[in-house]
C-alpha atoms as a PDB file:
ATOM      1  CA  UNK A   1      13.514  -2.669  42.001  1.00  0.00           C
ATOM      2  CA  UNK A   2      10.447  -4.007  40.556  1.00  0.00           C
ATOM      3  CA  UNK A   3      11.020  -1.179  37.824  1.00  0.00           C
ATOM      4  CA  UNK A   4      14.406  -2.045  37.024  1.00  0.00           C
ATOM      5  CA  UNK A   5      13.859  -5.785  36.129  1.00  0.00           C
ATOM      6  CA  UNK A   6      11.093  -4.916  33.567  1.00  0.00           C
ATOM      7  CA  UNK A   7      13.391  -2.234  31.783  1.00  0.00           C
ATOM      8  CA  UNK A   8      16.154  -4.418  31.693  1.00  0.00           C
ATOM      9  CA  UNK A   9      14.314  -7.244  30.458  1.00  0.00           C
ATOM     10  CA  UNK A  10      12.122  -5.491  27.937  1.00  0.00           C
ATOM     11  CA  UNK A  11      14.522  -2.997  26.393  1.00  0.00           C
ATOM     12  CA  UNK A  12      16.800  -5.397  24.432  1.00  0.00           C
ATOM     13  CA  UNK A  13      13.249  -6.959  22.647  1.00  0.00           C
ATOM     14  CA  UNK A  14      11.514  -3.973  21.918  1.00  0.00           C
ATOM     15  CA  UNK A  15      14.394  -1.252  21.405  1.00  0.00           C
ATOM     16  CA  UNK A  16      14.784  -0.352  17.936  1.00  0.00           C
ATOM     17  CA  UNK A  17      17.730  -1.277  15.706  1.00  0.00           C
ATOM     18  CA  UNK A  18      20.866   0.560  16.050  1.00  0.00           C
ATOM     19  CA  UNK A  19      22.491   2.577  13.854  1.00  0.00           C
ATOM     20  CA  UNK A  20      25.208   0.192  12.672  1.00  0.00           C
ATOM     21  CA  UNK A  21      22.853  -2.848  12.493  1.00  0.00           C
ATOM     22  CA  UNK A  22      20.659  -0.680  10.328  1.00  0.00           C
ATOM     23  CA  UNK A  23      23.938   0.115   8.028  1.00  0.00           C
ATOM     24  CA  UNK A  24      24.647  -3.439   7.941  1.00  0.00           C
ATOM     25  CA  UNK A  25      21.475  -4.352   6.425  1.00  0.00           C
ATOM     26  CA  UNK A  26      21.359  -1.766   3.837  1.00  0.00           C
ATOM     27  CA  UNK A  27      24.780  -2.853   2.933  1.00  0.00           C
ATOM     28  CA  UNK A  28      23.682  -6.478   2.851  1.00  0.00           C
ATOM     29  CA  UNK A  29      20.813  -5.287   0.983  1.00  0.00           C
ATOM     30  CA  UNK A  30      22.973  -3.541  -1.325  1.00  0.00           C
ATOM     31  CA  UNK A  31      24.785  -6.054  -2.366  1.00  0.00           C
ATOM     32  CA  UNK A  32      21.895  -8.651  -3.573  1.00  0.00           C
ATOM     33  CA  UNK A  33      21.465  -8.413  -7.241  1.00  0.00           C
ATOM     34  CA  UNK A  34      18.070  -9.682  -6.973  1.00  0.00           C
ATOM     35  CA  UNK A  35      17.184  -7.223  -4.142  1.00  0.00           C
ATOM     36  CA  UNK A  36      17.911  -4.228  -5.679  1.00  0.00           C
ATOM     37  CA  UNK A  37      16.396  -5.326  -9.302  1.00  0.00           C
ATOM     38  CA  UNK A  38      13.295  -6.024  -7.192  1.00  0.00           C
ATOM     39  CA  UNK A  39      13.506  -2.835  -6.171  1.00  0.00           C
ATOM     40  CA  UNK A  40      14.287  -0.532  -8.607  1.00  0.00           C
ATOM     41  CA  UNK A  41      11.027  -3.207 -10.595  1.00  0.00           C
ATOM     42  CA  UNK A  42       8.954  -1.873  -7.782  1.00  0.00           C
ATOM     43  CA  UNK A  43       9.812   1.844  -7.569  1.00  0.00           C
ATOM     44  CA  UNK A  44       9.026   2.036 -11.561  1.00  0.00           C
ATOM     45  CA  UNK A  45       5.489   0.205 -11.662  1.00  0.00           C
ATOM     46  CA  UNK A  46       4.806   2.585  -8.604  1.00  0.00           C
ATOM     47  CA  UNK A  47       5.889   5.905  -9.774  1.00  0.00           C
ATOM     48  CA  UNK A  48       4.722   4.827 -13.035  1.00  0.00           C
ATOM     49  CA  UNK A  49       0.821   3.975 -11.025  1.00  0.00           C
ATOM     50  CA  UNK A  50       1.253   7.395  -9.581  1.00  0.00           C
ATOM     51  CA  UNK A  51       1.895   9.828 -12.458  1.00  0.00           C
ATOM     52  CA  UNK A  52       0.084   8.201 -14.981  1.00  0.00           C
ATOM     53  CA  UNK A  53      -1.895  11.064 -15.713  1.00  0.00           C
ATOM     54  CA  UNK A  54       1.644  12.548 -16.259  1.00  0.00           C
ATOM     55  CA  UNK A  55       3.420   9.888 -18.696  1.00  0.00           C
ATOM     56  CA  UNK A  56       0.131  10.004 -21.065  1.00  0.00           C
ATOM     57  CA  UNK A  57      -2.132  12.700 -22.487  1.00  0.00           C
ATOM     58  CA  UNK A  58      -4.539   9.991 -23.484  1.00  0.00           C
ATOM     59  CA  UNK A  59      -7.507   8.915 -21.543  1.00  0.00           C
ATOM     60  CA  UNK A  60      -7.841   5.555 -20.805  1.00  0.00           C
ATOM     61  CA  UNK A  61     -11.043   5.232 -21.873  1.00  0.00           C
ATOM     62  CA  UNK A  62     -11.224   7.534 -24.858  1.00  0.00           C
ATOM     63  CA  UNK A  63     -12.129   6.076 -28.621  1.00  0.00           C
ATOM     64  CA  UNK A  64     -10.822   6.576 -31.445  1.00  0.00           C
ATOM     65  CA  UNK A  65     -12.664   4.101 -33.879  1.00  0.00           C
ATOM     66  CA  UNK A  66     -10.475   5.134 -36.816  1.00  0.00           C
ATOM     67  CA  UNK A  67      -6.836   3.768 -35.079  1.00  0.00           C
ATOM     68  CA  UNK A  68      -8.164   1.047 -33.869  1.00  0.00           C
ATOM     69  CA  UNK A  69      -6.457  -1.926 -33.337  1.00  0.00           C
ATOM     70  CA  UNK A  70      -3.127   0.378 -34.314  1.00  0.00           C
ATOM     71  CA  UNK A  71       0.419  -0.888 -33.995  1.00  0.00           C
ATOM     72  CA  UNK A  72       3.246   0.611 -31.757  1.00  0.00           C
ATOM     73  CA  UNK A  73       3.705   4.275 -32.423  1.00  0.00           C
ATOM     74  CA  UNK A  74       5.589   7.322 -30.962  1.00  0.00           C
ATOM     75  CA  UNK A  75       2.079   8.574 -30.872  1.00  0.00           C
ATOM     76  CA  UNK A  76       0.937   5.282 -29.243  1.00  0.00           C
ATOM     77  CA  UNK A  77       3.772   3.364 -27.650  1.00  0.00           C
ATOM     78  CA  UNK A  78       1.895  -0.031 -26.964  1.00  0.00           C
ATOM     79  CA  UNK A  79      -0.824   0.331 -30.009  1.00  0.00           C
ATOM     80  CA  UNK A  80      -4.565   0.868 -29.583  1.00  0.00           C
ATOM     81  CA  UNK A  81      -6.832  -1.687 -28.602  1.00  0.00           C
ATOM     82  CA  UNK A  82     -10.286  -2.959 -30.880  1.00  0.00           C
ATOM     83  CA  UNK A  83     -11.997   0.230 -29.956  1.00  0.00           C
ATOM     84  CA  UNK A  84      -8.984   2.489 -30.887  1.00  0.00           C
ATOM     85  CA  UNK A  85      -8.020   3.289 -27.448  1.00  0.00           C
ATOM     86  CA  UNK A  86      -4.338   4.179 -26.053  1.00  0.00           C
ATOM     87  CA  UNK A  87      -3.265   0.408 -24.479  1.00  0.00           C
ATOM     88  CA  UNK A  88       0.013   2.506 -22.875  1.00  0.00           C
ATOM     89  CA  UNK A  89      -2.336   4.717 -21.060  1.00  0.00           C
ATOM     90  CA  UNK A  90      -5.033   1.776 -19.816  1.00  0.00           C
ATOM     91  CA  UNK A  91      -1.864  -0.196 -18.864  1.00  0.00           C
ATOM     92  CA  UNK A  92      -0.382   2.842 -16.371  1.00  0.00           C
ATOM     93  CA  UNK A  93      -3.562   3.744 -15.115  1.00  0.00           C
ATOM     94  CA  UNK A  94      -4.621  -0.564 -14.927  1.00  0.00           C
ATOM     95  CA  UNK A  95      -1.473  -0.467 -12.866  1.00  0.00           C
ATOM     96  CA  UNK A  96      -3.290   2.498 -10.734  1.00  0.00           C
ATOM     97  CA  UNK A  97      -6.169   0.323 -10.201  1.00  0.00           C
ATOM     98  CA  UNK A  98      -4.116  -3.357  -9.627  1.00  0.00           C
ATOM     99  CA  UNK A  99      -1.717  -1.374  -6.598  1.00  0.00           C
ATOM    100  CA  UNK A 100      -4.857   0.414  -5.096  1.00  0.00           C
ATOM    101  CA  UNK A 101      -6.842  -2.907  -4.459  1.00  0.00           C
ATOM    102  CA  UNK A 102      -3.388  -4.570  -3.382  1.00  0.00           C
ATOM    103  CA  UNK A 103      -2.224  -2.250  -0.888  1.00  0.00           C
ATOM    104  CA  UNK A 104      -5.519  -1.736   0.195  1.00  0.00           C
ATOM    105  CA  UNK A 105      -6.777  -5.001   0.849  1.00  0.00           C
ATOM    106  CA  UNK A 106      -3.936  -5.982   2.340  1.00  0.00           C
ATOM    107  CA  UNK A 107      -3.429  -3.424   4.684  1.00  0.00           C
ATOM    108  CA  UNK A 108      -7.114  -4.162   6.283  1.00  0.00           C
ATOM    109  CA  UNK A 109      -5.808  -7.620   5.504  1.00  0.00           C
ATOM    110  CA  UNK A 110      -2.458  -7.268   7.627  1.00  0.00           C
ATOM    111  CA  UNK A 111      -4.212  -4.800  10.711  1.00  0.00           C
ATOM    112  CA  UNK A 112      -7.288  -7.204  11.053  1.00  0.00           C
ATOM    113  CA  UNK A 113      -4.987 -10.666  10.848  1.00  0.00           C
ATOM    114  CA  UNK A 114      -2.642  -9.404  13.421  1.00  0.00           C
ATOM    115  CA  UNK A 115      -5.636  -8.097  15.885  1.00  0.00           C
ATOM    116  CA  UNK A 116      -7.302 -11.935  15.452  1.00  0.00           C
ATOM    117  CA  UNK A 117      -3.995 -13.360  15.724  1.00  0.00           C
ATOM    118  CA  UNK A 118      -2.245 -11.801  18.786  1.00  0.00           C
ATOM    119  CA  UNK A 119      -5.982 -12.428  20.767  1.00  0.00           C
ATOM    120  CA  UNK A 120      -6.293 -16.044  19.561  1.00  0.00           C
ATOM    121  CA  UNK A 121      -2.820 -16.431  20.676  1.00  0.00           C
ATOM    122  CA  UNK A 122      -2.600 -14.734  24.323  1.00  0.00           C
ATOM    123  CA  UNK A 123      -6.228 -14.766  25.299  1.00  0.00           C
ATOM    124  CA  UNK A 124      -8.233 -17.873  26.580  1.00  0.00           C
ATOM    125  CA  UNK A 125      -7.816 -21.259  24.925  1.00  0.00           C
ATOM    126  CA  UNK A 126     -11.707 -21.133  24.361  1.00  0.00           C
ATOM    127  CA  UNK A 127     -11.043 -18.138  22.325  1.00  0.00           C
ATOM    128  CA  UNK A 128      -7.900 -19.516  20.599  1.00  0.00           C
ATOM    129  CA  UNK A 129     -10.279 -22.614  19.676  1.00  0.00           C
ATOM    130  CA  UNK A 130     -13.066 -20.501  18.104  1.00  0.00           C
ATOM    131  CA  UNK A 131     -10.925 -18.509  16.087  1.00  0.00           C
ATOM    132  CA  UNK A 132      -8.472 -21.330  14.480  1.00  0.00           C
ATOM    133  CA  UNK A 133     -11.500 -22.637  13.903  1.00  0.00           C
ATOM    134  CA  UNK A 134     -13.089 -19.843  11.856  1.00  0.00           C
ATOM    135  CA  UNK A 135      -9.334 -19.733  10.338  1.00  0.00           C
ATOM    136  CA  UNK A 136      -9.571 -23.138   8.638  1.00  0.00           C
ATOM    137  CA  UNK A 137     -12.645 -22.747   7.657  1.00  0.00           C
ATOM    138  CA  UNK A 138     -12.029 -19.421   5.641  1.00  0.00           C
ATOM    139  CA  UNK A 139      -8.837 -21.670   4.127  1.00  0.00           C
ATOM    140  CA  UNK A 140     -10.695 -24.213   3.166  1.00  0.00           C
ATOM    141  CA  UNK A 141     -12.156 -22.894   0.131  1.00  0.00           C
ATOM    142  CA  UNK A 142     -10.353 -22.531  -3.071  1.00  0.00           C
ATOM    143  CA  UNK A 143      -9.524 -18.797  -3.740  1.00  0.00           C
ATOM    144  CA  UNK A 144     -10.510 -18.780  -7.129  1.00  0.00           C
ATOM    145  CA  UNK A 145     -13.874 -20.596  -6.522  1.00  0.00           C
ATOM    146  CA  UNK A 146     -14.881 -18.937  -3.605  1.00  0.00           C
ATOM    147  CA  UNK A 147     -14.260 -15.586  -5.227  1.00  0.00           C
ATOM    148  CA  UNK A 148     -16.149 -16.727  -8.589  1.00  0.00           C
ATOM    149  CA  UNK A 149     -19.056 -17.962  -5.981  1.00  0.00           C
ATOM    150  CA  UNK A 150     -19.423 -15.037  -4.893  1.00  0.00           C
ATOM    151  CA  UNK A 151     -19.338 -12.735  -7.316  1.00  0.00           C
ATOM    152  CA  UNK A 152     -21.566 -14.713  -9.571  1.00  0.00           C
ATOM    153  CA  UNK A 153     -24.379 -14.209  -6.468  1.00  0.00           C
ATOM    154  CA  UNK A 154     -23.500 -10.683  -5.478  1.00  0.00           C
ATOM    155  CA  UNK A 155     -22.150  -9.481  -8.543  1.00  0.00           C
ATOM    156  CA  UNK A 156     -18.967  -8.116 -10.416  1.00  0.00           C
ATOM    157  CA  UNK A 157     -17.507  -4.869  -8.968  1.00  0.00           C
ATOM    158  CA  UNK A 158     -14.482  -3.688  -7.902  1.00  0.00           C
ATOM    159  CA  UNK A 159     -15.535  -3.488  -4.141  1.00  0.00           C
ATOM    160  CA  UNK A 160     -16.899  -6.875  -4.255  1.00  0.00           C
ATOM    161  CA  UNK A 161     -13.118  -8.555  -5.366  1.00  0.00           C
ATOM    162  CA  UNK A 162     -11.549  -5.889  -2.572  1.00  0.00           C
ATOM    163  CA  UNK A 163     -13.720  -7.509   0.323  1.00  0.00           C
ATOM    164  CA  UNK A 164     -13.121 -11.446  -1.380  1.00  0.00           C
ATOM    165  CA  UNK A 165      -9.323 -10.831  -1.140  1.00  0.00           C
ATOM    166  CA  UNK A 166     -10.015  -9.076   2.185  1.00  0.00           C
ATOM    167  CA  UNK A 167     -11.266 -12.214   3.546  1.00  0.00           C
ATOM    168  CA  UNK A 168      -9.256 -14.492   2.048  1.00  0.00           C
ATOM    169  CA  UNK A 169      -5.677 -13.016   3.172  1.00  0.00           C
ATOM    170  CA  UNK A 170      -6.949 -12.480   6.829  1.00  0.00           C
ATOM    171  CA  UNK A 171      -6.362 -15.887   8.298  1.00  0.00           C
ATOM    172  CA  UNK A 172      -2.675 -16.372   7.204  1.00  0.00           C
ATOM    173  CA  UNK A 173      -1.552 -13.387   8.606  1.00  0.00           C
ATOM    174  CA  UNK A 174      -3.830 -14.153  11.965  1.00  0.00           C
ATOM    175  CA  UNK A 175      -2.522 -17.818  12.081  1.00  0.00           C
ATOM    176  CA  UNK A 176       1.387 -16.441  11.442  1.00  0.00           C
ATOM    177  CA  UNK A 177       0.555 -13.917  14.780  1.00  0.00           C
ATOM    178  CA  UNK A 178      -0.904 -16.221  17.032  1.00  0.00           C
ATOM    179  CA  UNK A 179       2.013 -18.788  16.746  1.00  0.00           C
ATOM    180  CA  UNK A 180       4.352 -15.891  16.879  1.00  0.00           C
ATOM    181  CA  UNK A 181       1.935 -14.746  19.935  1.00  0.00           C
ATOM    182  CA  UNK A 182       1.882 -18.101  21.880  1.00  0.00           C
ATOM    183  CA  UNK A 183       6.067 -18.442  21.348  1.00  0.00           C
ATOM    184  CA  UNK A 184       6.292 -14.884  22.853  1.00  0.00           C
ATOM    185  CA  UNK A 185       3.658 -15.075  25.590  1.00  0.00           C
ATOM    186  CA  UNK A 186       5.978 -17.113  28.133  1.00  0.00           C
ATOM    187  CA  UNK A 187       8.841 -15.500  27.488  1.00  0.00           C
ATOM    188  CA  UNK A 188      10.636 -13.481  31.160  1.00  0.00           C
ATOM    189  CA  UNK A 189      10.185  -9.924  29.327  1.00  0.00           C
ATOM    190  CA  UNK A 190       6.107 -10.859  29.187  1.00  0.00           C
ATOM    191  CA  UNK A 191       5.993 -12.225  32.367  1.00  0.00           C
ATOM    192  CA  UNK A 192       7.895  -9.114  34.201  1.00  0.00           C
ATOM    193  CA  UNK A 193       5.542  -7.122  32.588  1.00  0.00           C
ATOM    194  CA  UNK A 194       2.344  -9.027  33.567  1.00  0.00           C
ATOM    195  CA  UNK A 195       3.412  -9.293  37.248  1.00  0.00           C
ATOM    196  CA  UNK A 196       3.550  -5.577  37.415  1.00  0.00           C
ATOM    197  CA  UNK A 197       0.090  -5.267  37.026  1.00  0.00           C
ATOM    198  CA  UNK A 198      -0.008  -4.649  32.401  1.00  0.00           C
ATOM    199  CA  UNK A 199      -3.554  -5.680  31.180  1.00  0.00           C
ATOM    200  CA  UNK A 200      -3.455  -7.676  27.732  1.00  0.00           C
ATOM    201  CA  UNK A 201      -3.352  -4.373  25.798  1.00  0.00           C
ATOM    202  CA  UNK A 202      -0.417  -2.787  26.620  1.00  0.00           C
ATOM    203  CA  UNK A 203       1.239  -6.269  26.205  1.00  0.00           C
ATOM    204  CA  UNK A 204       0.099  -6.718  22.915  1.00  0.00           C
ATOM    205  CA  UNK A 205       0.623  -3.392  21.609  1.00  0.00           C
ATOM    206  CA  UNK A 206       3.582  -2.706  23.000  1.00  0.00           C
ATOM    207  CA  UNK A 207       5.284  -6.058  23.795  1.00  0.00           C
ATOM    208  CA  UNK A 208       4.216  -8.181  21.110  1.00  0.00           C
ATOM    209  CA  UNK A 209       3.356  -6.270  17.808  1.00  0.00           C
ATOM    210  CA  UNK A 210       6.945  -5.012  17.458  1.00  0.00           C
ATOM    211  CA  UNK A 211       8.228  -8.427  17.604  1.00  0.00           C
ATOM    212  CA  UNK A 212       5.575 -10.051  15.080  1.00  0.00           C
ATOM    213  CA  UNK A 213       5.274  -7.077  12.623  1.00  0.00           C
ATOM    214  CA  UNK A 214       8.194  -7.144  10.948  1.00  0.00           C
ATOM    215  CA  UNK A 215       7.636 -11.135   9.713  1.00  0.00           C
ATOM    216  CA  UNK A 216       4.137  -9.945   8.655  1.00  0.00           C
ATOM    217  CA  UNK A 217       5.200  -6.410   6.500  1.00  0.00           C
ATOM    218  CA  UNK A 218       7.482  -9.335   4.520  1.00  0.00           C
ATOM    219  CA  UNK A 219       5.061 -11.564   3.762  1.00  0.00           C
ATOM    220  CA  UNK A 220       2.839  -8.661   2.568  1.00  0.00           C
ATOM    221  CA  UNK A 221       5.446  -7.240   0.079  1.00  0.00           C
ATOM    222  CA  UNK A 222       5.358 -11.033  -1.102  1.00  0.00           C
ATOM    223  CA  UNK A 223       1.766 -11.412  -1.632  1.00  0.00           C
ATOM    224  CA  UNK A 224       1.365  -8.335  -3.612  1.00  0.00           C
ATOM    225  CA  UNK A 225       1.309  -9.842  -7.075  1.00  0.00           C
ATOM    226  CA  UNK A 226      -0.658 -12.655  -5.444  1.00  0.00           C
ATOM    227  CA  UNK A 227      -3.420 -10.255  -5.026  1.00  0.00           C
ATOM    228  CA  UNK A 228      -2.598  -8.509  -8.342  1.00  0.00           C
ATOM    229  CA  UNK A 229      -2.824 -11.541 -10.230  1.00  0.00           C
ATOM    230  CA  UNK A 230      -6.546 -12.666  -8.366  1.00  0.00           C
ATOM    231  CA  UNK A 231      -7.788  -9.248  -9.717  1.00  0.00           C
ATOM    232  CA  UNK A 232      -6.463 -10.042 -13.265  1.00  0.00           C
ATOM    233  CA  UNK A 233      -7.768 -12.987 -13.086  1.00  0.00           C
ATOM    234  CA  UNK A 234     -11.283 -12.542 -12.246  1.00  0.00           C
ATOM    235  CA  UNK A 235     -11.315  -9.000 -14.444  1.00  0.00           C
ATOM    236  CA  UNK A 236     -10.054 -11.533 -17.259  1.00  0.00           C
ATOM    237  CA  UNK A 237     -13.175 -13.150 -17.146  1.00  0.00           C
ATOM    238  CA  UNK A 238     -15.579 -10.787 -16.844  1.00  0.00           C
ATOM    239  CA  UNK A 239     -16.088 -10.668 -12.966  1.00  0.00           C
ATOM    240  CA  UNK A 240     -13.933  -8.162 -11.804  1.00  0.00           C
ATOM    241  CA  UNK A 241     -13.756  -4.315 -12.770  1.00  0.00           C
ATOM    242  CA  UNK A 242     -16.351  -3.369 -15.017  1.00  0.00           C
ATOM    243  CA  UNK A 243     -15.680  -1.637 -18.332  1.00  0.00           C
ATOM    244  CA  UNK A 244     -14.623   1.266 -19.215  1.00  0.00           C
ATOM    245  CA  UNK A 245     -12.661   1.290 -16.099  1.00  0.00           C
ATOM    246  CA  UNK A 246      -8.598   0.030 -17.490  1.00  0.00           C
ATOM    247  CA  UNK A 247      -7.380  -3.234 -16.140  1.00  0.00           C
ATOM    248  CA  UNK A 248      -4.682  -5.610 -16.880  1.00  0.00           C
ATOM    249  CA  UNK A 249      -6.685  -8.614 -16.846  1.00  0.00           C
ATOM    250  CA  UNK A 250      -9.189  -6.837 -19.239  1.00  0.00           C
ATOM    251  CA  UNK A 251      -6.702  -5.776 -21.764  1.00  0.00           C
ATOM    252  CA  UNK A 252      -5.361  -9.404 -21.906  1.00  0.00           C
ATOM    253  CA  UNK A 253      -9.192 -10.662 -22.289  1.00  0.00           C
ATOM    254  CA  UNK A 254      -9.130  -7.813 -25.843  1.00  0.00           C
ATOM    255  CA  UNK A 255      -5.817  -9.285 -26.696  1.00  0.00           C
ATOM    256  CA  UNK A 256      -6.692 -12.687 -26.412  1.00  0.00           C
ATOM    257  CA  UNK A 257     -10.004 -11.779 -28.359  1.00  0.00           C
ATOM    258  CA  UNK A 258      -8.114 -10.033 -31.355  1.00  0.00           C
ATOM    259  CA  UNK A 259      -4.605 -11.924 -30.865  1.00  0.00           C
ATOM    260  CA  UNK A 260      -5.155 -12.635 -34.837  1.00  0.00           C
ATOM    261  CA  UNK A 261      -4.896  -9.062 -35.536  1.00  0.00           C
ATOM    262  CA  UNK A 262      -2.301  -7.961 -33.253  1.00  0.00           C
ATOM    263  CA  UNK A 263      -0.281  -9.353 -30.598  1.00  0.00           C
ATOM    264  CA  UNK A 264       0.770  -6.281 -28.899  1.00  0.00           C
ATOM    265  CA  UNK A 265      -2.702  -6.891 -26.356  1.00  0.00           C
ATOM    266  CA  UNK A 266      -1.096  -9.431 -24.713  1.00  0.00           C
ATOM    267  CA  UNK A 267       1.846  -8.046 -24.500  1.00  0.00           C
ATOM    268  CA  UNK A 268       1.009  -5.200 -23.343  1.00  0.00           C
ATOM    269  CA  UNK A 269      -1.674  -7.090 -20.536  1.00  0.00           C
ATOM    270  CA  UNK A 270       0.524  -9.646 -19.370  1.00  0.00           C
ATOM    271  CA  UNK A 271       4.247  -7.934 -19.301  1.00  0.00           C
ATOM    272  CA  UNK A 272       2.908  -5.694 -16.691  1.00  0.00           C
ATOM    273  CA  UNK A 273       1.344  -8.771 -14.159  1.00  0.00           C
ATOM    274  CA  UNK A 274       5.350 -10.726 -14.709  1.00  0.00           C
ATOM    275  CA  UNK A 275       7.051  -7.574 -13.719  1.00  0.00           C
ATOM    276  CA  UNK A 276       4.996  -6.747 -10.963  1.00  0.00           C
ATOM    277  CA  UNK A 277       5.409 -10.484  -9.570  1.00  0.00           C
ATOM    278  CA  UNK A 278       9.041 -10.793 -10.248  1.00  0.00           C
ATOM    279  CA  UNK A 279       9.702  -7.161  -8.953  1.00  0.00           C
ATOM    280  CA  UNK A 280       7.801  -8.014  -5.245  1.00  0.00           C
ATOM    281  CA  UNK A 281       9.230 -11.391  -4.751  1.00  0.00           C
ATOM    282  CA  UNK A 282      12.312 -10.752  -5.242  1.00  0.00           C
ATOM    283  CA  UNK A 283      12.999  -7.581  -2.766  1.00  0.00           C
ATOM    284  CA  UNK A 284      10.483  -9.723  -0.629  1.00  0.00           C
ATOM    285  CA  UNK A 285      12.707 -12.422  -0.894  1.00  0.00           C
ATOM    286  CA  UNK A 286      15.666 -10.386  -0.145  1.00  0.00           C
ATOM    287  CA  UNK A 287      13.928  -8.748   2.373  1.00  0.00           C
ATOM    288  CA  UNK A 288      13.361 -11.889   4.193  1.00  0.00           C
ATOM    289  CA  UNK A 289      16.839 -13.336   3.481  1.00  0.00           C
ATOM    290  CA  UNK A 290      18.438  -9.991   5.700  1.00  0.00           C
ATOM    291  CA  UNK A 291      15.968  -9.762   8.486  1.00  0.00           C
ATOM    292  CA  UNK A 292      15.852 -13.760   9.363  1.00  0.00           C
ATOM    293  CA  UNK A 293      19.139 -14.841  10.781  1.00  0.00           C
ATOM    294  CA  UNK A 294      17.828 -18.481   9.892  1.00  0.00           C
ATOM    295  CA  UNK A 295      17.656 -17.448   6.190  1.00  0.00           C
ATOM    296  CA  UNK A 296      20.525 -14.656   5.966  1.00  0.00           C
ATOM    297  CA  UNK A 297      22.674 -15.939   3.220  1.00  0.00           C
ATOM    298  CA  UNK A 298      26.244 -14.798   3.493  1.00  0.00           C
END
């Protein structure tokens, strides 16, 4: 009997979408302009990440003092940069580097926020206490001058920025779990499954992270160019990846350098960084707007 009560309790939380509720969010989907431009933004700057090595048969860090500072060619789409260099080719394979550090430091970002979250929020309130505070006082820093802190003591390099953002992005997603956590951990489906004898991890890992991942995999997508941008940022002034190694905040630190002999450096650093951040906010957005019912615009 016992049996019965948890599966008809927990089934309708933790079952997967059906088939026509998928359909109907795809068509939804479908039909938001911004959505799918987000998209298709997205798909581009990620297939174009992925075969760079294919769309140019220039290395990015190969000079060619005699074109330098070159204008837009067939033979050099975006121009060369002050040491003659192909700026399409360190823009794709920048791209390479900017989606590597994102995806990566968010996805420690996203596993180790959740884990912190979902044990601040169901285990003891001692534990809960110790944690949130921990939380705040990662978040009370300013990004930018935490990060510049740092790297000014340990030193510029692309792990260095990877493990700043790493830290930095941990205690939103951990503070979005445990109130997610705490609002799930009294609810009848829980509590069927507790008084049958489940220890904390199967109710976390089976009970509670399919109800609190979906939220999270949104936000990510959103803070994307957020992450993007912090690497541009800090490789814009010198503290993030280290020459000869291609970088959009680099290029824009050349273009702004020689933006009296050419423009087409800053274009060619800074188009990149708006497309990215309009691209992931707005299927982000869209995202959101279809999987919250609070938010689902008809």
């Amino acid at each position: 009997m016992s049996v019965q009560l948890s599966d008809t309790i927990v089934a309708p939380v933790t079952g997967a979408i059906g088939r026509e509720g998928m359909a109907g969010q795809l068509a939804r989907f479908r039909r938001d302009p911004l959505g799918m431009l987000g998209l298709v933004l997205v798909v581009l700057i990620v297939l174009a990440a992925v075969f760079a090595d294919v769309l140019t048969s220039y290395a990015p860090a190969a000079i060619d003092v005699k074109a330098r500072l070159g204008e837009p060619t067939l033979a050099h789409l975006l121009g060369t940069d002050q040491l003659g260099r192909d700026v399409f080719s360190r823009v794709l394979y920048g791209g390479r580097i900017a989606l590597e550090v994102a995806f990566l430091c968010l996805g420690v970002s996203l596993v180790v926020g959740m884990a912190l979250g979902m044990l601040a929020g169901y285990g003891p309130r001692w534990l809960d206490n110790t944690l949130i505070l921990a939380f705040d006082a990662l978040r009370s820093f300013p990004t930018i001058m935490l990060a510049l802190a740092v790297v000014t003591l340990v030193g510029p390099s692309l792990e260095t920025i990877m493990a700043i953002i790493i830290v930095i992005q941990i205690p939103g997603y951990a503070r979005i779990t445990r109130t997610s956590t705490l609002s799930l951990k009294t609810n009848e489906f829980i509590l069927a499954e507790r008084s049958l004898g489940a220890g904390m991890g199967r109710v976390l890992a089976v009970h509670v992270l399919p109800n609190v991942i979906g939220p999270l995999l949104i936000l990510v997508s959103m803070d994307v160019p957020v992450v993007v941008t912090i690497e541009a940022g800090l490789s814009f002034l010198g503290l993030g990846v280290r020459p000869p190694t291609p970088s959009w905040g680099s290029i824009l630190n050349d273009g702004y350098a020689f933006i009296r002999n050419t423009p087409w450096l800053v274009v060619a650093g800074g188009v990149p960084l708006v497309l990215t951040t309009l691209g992931f906010t707005f299927l982000g957005e869209a995202l959101r707007d279809i999987f919250d019912p609070k938010l689902r615009r008809d």
